[in-house]
Protein backbone atom coordinates (compact mmCIF):
# COMPACT_ATOMS: atom_id res chain seq x y z
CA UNK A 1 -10.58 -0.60 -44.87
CA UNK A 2 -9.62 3.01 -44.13
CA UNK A 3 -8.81 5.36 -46.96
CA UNK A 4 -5.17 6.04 -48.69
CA UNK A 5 -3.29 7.28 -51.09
CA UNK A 6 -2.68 5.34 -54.56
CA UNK A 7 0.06 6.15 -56.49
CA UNK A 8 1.09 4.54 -59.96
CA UNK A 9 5.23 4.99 -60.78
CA UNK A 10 6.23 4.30 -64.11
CA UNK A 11 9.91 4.37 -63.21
CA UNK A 12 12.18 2.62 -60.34
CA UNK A 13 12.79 6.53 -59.00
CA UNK A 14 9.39 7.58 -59.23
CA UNK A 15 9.15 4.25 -56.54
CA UNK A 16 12.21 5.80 -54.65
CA UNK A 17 10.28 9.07 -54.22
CA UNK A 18 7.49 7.40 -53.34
CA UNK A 19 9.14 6.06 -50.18
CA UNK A 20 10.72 9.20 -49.85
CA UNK A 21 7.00 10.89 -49.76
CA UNK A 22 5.53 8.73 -47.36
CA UNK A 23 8.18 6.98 -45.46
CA UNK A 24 7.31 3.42 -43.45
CA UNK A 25 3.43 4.54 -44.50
CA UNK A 26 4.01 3.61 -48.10
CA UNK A 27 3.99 -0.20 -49.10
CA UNK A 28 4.41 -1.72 -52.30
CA UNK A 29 1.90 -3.68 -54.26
CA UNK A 30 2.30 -5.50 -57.51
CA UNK A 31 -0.37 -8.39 -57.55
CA UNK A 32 -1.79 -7.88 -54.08
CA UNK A 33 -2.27 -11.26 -53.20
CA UNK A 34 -1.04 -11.33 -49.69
CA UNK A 35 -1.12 -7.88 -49.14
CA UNK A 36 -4.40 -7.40 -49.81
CA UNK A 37 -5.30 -10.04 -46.97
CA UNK A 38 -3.09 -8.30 -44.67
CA UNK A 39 -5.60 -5.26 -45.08
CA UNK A 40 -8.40 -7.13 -44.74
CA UNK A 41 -7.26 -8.22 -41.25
CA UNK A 42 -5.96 -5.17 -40.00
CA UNK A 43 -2.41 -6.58 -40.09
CA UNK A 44 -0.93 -3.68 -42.42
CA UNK A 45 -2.97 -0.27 -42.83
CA UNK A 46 -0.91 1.60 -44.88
CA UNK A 47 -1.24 5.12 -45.54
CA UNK A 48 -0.42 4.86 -49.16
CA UNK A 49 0.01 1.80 -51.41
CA UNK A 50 2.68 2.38 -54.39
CA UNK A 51 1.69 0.04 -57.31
CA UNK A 52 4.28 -1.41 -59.64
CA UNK A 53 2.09 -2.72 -62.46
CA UNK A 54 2.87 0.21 -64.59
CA UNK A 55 7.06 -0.27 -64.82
CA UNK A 56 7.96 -1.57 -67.89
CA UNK A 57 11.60 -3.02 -68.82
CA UNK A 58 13.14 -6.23 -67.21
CA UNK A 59 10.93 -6.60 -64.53
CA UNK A 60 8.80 -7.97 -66.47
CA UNK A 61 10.93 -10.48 -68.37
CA UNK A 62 12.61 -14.08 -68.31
CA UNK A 63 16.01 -14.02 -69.46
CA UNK A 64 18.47 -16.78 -69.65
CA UNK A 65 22.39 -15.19 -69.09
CA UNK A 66 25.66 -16.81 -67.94
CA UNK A 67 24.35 -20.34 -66.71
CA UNK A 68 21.27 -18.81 -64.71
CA UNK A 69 17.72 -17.71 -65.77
CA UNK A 70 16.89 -13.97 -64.20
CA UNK A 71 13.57 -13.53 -63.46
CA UNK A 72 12.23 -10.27 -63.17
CA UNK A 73 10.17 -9.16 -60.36
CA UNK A 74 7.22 -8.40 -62.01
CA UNK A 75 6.88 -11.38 -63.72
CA UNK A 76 3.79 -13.40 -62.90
CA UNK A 77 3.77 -16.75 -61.88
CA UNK A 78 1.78 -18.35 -64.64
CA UNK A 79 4.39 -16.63 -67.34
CA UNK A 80 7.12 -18.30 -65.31
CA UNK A 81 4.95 -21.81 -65.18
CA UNK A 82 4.74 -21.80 -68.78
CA UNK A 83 8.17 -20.12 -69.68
CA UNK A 84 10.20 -22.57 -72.32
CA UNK A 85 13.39 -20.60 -70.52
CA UNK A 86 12.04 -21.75 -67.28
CA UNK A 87 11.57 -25.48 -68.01
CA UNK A 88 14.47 -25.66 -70.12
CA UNK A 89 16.97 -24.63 -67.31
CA UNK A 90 15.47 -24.45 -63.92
CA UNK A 91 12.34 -27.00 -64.39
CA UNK A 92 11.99 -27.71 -60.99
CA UNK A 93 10.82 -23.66 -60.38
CA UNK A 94 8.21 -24.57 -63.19
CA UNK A 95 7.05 -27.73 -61.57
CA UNK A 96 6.58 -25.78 -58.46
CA UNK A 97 4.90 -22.86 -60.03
CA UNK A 98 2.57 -25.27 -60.81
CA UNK A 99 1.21 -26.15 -57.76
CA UNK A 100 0.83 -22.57 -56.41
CA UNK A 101 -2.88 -22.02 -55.08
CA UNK A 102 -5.74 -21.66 -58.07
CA UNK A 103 -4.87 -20.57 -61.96
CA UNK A 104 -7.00 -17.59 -60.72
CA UNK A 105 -3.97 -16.58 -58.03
CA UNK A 106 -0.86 -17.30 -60.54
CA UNK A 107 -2.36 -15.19 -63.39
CA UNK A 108 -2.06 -12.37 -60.59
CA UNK A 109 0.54 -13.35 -58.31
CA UNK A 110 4.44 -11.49 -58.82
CA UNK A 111 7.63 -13.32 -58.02
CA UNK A 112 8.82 -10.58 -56.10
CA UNK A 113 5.99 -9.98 -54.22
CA UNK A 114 5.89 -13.63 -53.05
CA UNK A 115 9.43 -12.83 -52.25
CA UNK A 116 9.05 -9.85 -50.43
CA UNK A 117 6.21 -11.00 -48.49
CA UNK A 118 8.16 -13.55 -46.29
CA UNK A 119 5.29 -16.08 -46.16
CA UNK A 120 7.27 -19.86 -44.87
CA UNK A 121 4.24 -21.15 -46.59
CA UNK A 122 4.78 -20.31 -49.66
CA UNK A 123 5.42 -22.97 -52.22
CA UNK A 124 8.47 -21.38 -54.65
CA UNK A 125 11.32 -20.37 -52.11
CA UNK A 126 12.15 -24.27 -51.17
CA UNK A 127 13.33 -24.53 -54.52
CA UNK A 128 15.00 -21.29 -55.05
CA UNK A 129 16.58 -22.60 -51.94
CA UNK A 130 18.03 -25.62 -53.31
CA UNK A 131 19.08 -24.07 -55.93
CA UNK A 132 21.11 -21.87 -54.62
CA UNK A 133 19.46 -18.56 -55.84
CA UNK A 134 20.25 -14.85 -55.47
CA UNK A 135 17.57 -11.92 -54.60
CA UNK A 136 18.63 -8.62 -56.37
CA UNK A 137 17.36 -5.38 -54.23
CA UNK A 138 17.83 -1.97 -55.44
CA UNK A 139 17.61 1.66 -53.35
CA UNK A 140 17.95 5.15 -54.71
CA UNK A 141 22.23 3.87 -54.10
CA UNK A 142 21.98 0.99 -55.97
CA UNK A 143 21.16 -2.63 -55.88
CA UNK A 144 22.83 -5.10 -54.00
CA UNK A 145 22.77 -9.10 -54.28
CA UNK A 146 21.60 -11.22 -51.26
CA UNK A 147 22.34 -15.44 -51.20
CA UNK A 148 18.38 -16.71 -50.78
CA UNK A 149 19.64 -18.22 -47.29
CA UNK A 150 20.25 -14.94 -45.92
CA UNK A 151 17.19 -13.32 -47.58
CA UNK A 152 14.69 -15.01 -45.23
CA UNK A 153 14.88 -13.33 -41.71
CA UNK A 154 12.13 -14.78 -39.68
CA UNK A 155 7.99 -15.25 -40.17
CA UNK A 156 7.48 -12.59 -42.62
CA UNK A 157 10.59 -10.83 -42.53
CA UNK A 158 12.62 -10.81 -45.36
CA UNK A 159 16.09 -8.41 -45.68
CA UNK A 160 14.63 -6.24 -47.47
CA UNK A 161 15.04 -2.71 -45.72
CA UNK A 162 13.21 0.57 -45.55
CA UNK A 163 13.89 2.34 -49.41
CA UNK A 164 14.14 -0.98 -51.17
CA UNK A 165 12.34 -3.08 -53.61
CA UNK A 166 12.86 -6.20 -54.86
CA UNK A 167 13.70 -6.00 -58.55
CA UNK A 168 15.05 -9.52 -59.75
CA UNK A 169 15.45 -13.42 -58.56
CA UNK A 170 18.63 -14.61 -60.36
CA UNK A 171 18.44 -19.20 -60.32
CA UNK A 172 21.24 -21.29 -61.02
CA UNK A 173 20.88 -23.85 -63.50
CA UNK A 174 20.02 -27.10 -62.48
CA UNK A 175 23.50 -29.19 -62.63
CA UNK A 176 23.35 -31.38 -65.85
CA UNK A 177 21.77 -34.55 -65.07
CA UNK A 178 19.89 -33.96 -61.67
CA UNK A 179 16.52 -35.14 -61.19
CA UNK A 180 14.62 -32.76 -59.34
CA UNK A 181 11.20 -33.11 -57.12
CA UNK A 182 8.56 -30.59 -55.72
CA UNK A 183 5.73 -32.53 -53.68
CA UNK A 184 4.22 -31.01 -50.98
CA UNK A 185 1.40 -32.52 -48.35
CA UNK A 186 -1.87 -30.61 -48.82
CA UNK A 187 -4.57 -31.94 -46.83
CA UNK A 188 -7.49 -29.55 -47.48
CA UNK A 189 -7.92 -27.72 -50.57
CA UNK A 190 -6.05 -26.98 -53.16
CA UNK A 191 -5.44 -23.32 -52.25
CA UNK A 192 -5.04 -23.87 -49.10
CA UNK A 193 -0.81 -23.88 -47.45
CA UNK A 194 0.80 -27.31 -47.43
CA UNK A 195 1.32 -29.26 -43.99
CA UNK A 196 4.60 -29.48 -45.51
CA UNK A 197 6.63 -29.16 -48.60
CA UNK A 198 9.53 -30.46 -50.10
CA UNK A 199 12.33 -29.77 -52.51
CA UNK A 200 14.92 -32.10 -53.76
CA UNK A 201 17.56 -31.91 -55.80
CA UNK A 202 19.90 -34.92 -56.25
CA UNK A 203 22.85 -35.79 -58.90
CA UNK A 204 24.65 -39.14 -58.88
CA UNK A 205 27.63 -39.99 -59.64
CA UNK A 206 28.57 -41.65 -63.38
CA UNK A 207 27.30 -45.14 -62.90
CA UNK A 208 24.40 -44.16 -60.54
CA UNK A 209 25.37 -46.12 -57.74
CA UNK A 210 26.61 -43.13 -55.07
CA UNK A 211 25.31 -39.40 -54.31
CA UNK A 212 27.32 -37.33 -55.93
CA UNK A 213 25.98 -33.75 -54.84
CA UNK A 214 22.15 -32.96 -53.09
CA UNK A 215 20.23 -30.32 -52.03
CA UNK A 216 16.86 -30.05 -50.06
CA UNK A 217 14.62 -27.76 -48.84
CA UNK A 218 11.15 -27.44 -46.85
CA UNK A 219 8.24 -25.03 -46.44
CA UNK A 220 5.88 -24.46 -44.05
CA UNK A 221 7.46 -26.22 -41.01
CA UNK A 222 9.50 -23.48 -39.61
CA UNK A 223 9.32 -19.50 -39.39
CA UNK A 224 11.42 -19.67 -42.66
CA UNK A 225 12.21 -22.33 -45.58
CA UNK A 226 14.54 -24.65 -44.51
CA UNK A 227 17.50 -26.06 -45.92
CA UNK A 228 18.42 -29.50 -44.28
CA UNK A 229 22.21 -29.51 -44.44
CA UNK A 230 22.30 -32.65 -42.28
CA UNK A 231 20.21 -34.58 -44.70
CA UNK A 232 22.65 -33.61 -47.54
CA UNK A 233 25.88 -33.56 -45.98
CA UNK A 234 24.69 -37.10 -44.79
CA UNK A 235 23.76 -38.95 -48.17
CA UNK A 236 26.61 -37.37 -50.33
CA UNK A 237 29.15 -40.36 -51.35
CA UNK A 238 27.01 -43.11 -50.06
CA UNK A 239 25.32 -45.63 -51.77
CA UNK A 240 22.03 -44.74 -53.48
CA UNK A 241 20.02 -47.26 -51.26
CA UNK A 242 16.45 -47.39 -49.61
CA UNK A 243 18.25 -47.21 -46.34
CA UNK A 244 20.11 -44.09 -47.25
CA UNK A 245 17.25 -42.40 -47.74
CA UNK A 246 15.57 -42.99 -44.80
CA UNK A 247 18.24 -42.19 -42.54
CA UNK A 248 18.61 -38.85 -44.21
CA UNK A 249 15.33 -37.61 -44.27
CA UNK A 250 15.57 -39.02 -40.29
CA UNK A 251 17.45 -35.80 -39.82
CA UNK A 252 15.04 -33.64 -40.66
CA UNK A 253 13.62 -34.17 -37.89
CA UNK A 254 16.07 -31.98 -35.85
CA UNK A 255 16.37 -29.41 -38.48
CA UNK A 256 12.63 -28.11 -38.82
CA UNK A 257 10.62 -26.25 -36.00
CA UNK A 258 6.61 -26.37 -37.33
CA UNK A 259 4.13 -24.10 -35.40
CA UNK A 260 0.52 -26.13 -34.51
CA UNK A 261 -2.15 -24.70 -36.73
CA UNK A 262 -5.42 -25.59 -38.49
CA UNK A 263 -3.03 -28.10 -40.65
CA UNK A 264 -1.62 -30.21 -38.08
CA UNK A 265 0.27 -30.35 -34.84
CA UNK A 266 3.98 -29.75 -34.68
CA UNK A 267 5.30 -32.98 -34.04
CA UNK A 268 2.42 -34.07 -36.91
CA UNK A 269 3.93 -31.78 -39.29
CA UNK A 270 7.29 -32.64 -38.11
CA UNK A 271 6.49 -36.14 -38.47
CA UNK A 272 5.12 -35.73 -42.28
CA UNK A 273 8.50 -33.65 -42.91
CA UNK A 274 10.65 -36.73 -42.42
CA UNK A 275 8.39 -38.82 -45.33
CA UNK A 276 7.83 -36.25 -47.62
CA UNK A 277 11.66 -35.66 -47.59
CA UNK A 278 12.29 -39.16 -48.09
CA UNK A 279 9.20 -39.57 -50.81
CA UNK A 280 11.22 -36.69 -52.25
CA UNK A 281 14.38 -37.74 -52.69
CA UNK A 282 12.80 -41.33 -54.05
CA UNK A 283 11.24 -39.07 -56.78
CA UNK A 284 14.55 -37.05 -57.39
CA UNK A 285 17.00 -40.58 -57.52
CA UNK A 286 14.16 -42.17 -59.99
CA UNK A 287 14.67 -39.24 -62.27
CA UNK A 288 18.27 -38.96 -61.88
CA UNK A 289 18.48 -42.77 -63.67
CA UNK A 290 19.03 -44.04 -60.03
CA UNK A 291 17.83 -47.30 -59.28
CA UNK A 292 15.98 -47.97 -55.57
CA UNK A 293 16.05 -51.83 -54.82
C-alpha cells in the first residue's frame, strides 16, 4: 500500500480539523475491518487515515434512555453481543451480533464503522431496520438525526457527507411481547456474507390468533437492506396461519433486487429470500406464543 499520514484525535474537533487538514484525502478508521480490505484492493487509497480509537466519552458506551438503548459508535460488537442493556431491550441486535463473521472480527469491529461503511452484506442493519432505528451524525455545526431507511443510499453509500462522522445508533425497544428472529443463509464459511438474511419482528394480538403489528428486513439481496413493506402491510390483522405466512414472504419476491455473485444467482438468492422470510417469521410467531397448525 502507498504511504500516508496517521493521525490519532482525542477529541470530536481534533476529527473536524482533521477533515479540515486533508479534505476528501482523509478517511476515518476505528476497527479497520472493511477499510482495511478496501486498501488492500486499491478501492480507497487515502492520503491520511484519522483513527478514532483514542476518543473517550459516550462513544464508547451502552446506555439505556427514554424507551431506546443508544449505542455509541465506538462500541465494539462483542461489548454489544454481550451487553445485559442490549439483551434486555433490543435482544434481537444481540442475537444478530452474534452471528457476525469470527469472535476474532467482533472483538475489533465498531458499530459505526459497520454503519458508515454501507456494506448490504452486513449482518446488523436488517435489524436496526426493523426496528425502526435512528443514526446520529455530527459536523463541526452539529449533529443531526437520520431514520435508518434514509441512511442507506445505495452499495456502499451511506448519507453520511463530507465533514461528518458517525457518532451514535439510537434502537427502539422491542414492543413488549414480540418475538423476534435473525437467521440468515450462509452457505460457505462462517465468515463468509450470507446468500441472504433475514429479520423479523412480529407482535400478535391478545389471544394470539391475528398479527397485530410486523416488521421485516433483508440483507444481502439488494444494493441496500431491505424493508419488505408488502410482506408486513400484508399479514397485519390476518390470521396467524401457515398460509399467511407463505403468501407474505411470496412478496418478497418483488421487493428485493440480488446481484449474481460467488453465493448464488439472483433469482437463487431471490428464491432463498422468499423461505428464509417465511422460516423467519415461523421463528418470530413461535416466540411471540403464536401457535402454527
Amino acid at each position: 500500500m502507498p504511504e500516508m499520514e496517521y493521525v490519532e484525535p482525542s477529541s470530536l474537533s481534533e476529527v473536524f480539523d482533521a477533515f479540515d487538514r486533508y479534505g476528501e484525502d482523509g478517511r476515518l478508521i476505528a476497527g479497520g475491518t472493511g477499510l482495511i480490505n478496501l486498501m488492500k484492493q486499491r478501492l480507497v487509497q487515502p492520503a491520511a487515515l484519522i483513527a478514532l480509537r483514542k476518543l473517550s466519552g459516550s462513544l464508547g458506551t451502552i446506555t439505556s434512555e427514554n424507551g431506546s438503548v443508544r449505542l455509541g459508535a465506538l462500541v465494539i460488537h462483542r461489548q454489544l453481543e454481550a451487553s445485559p442493556v442490549v439483551k434486555q431491550h433490543i435482544p434481537l441486535v444481540a442475537e444478530a451480533f452474534g452471528h457476525v463473521a469470527t469472535i476474532r472480527i467482533r472483538n475489533i469491529a465498531t458499530i459505526g464503522g459497520g454503519l458508515a461503511h454501507g456494506d448490504p452484506n452486513l449482518d446488523p442493519p436488517s435489524t436496526y431496520l426493523a426496528l425502526d432505528a435512528m443514526v446520529r451524525i455530527a459536523s463541526r455545526s452539529g449533529s443531526r438525526d437520520v431514520p435508518i431507511g434514509e441512511f442507506y443510499k445505495d452499495y456502499y453509500e451511506t448519507a453520511v457527507q463530507p465533514g461528518e462522522v458517525v457518532t451514535d445508533l439510537i434502537v427502539p425497544n422491542q414492543p413488549a411481547g414480540a418475538g423476534t428472529a435473525y437467521i440468515k443463509f450462509l452457505p460457505r464459511t462462517a465468515d463468509d456474507y450470507a446468500t441472504v438474511s433475514v429479520a423479523a419482528v412480529v407482535t400478535l394480538s391478545a389471544d394470539k390468533s391475528r398479527f397485530q403489528d410486523v416488521r421485516i428486513a433483508l440483507g444481502s439481496v439488494g444494493s441496500t437492506h431491505i424493508r419488505a413493506t408488502a410482506a408486513e402491510d400484508l399479514l397485519k390483522g390476518r390470521q396467524v396461519s401457515p398460509a399467511s405466512l407463505k403468501s407474505a414472504a411470496a412478496t418478497v419476491a418483488e421487493a428485493v433486487d440480488p446481484l449474481t455473485d460467488v453465493r448464488g444467482s439472483g433469482d437463487y438468492k431471490r428464491d432463498m429470500a422468499v423461505v428464509w422470510t417465511r422460516r423467519a417469521l415461523e421463528q418470530a410467531v413461535v416466540k411471540a406464543g403464536g401457535k402454527l397448525e
